[in-house]
N, C-alpha and C. Protein backbone atom coordinates (compact mmCIF):
# COMPACT_ATOMS: atom_id res chain seq x y z
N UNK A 1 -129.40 53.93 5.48
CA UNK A 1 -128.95 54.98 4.59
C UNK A 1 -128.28 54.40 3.34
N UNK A 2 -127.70 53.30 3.30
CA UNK A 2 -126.67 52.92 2.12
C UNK A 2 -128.05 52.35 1.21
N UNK A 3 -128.83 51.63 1.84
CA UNK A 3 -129.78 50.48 1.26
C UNK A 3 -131.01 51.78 0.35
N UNK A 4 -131.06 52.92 0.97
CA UNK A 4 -131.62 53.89 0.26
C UNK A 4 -130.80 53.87 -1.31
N UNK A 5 -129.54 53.89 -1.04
CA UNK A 5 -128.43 54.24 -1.90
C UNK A 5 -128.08 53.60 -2.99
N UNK A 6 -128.59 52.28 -2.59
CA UNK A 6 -128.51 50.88 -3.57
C UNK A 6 -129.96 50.98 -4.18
N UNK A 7 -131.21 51.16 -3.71
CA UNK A 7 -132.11 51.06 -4.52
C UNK A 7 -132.33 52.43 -5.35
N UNK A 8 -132.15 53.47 -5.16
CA UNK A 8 -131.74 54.45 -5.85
C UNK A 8 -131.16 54.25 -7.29
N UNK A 9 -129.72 53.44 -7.18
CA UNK A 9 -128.68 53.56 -7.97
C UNK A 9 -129.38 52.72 -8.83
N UNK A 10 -129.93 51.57 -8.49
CA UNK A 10 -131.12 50.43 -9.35
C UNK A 10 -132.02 51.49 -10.02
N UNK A 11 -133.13 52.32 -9.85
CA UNK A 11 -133.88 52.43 -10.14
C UNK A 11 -133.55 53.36 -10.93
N UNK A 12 -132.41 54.08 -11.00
CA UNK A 12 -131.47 55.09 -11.63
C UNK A 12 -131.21 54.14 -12.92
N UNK A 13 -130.27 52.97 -12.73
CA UNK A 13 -130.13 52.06 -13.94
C UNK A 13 -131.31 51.61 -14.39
N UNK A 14 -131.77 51.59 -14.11
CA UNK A 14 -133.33 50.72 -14.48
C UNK A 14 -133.87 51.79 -15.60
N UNK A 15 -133.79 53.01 -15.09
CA UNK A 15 -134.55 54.66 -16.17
C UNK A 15 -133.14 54.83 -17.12
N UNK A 16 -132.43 54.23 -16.67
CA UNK A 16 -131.40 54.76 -18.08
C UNK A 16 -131.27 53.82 -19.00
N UNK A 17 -131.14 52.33 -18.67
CA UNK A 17 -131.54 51.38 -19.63
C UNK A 17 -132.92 51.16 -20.70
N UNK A 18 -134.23 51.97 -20.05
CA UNK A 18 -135.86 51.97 -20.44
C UNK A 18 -135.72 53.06 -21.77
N UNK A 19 -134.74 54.04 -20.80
CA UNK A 19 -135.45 55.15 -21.33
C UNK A 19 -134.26 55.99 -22.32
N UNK A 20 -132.97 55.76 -21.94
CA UNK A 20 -131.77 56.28 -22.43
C UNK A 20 -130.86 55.24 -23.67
N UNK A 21 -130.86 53.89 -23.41
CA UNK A 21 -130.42 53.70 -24.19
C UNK A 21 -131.05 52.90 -25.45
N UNK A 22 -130.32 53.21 -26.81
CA UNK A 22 -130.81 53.16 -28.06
C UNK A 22 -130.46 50.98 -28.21
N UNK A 23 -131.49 50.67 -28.27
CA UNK A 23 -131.05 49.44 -28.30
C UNK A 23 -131.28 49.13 -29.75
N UNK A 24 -130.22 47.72 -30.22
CA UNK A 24 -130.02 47.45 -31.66
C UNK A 24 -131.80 47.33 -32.31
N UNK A 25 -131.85 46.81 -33.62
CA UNK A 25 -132.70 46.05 -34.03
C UNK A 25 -132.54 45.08 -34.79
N UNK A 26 -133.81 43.81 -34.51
CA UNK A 26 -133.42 42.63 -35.04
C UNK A 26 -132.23 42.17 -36.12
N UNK A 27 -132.54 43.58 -36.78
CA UNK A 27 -131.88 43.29 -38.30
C UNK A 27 -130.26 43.80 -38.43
N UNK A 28 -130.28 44.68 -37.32
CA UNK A 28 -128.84 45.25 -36.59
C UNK A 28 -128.20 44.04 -36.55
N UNK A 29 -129.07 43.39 -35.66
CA UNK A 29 -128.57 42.49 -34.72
C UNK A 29 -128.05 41.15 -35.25
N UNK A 30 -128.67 40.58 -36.43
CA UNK A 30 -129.15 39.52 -37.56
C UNK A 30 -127.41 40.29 -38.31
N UNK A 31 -126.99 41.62 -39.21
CA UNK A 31 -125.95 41.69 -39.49
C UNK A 31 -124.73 41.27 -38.78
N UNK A 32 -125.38 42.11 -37.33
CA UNK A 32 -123.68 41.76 -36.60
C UNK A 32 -123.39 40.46 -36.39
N UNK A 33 -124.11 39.58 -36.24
CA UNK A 33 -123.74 38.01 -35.65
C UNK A 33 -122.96 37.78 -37.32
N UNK A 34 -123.91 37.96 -38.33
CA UNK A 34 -122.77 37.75 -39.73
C UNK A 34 -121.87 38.14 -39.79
N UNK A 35 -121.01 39.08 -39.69
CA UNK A 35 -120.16 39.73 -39.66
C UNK A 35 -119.32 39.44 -38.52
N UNK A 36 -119.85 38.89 -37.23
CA UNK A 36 -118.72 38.34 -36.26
C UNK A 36 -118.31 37.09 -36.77
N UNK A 37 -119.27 36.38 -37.34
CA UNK A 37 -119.25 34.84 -37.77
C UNK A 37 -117.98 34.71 -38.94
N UNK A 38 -118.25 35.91 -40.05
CA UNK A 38 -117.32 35.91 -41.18
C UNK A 38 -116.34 35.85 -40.43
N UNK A 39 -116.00 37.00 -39.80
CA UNK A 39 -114.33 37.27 -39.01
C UNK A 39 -113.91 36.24 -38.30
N UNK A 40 -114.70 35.72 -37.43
CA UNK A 40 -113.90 34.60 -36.99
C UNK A 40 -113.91 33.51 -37.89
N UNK A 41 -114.25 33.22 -39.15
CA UNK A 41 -114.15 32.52 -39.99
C UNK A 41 -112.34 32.53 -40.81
N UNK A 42 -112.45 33.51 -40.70
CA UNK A 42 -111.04 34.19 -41.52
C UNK A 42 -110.33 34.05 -41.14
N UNK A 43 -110.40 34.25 -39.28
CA UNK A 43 -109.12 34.35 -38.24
C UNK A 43 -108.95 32.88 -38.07
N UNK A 44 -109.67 32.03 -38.04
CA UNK A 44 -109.42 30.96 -37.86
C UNK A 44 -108.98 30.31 -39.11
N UNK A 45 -109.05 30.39 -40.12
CA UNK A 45 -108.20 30.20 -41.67
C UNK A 45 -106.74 30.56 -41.29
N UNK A 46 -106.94 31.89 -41.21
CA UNK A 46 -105.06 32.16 -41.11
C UNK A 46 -104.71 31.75 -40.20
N UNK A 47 -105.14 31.26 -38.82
CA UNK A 47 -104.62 30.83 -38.04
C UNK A 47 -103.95 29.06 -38.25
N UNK A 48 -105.18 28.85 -38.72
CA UNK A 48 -104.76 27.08 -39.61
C UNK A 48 -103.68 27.52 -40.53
N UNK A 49 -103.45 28.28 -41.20
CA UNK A 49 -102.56 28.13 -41.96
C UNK A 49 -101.18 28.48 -41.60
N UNK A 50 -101.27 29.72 -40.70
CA UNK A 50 -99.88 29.46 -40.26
C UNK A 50 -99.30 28.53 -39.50
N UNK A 51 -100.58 27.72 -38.84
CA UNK A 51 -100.00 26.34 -38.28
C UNK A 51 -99.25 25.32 -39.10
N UNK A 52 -99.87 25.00 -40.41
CA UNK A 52 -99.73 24.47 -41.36
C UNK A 52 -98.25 24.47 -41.68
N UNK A 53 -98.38 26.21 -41.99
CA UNK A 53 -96.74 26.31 -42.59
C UNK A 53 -95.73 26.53 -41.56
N UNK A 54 -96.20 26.54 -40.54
CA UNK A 54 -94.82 26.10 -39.44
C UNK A 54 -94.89 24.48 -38.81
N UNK A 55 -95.29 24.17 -38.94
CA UNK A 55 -95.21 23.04 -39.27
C UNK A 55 -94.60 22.17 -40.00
N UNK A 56 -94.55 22.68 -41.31
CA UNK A 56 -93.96 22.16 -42.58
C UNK A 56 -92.26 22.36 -42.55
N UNK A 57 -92.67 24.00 -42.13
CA UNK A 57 -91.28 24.62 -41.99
C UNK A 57 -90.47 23.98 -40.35
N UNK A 58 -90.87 23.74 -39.29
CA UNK A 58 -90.06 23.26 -38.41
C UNK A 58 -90.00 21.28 -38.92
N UNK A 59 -91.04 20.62 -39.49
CA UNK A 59 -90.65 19.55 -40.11
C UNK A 59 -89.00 19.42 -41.14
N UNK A 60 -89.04 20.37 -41.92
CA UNK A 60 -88.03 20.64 -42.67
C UNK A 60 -86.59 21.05 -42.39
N UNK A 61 -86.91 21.78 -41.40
CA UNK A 61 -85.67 22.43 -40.24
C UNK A 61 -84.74 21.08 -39.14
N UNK A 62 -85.73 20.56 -38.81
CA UNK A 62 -85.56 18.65 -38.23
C UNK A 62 -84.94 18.00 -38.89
N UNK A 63 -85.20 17.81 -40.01
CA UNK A 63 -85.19 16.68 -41.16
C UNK A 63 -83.67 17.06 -41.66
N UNK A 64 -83.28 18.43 -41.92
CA UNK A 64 -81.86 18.97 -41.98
C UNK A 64 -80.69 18.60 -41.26
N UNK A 65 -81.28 18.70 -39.86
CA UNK A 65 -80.17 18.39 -38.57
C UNK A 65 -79.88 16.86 -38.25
């Protein structure tokens, strides 16, 4: 009875993935990787940089004491 239940629920996902959902296209798909690529481009800039300037700034804070 369960194993009915499991191939069911498969073949259920199986018709909603075929048939229900709207999948990207190439060119969807070709933007979004740009657009993830930019952003983590950026995040990783400001992230270097606030390393940078705490850095500088706990160098400076040291150098005081």
């Amino acid at each position: 009875m369960a194993k009915n239940k499991v191939v069911q629920y498969c073949v259920e996902c199986y018709e909603e993935l075929k048939y229900k959902v709207t999948w990207p296209t190439w060119e969807e798909l070709q933007n979004s990787a740009i657009v993830v690529c930019i952003a983590s481009l950026i995040i990783a800039l400001v992230v270097f940089l606030m390393d940078i300037s705490f850095e500088n700034l706990l160098k400076l804070f040291y150098n005081l004491a």
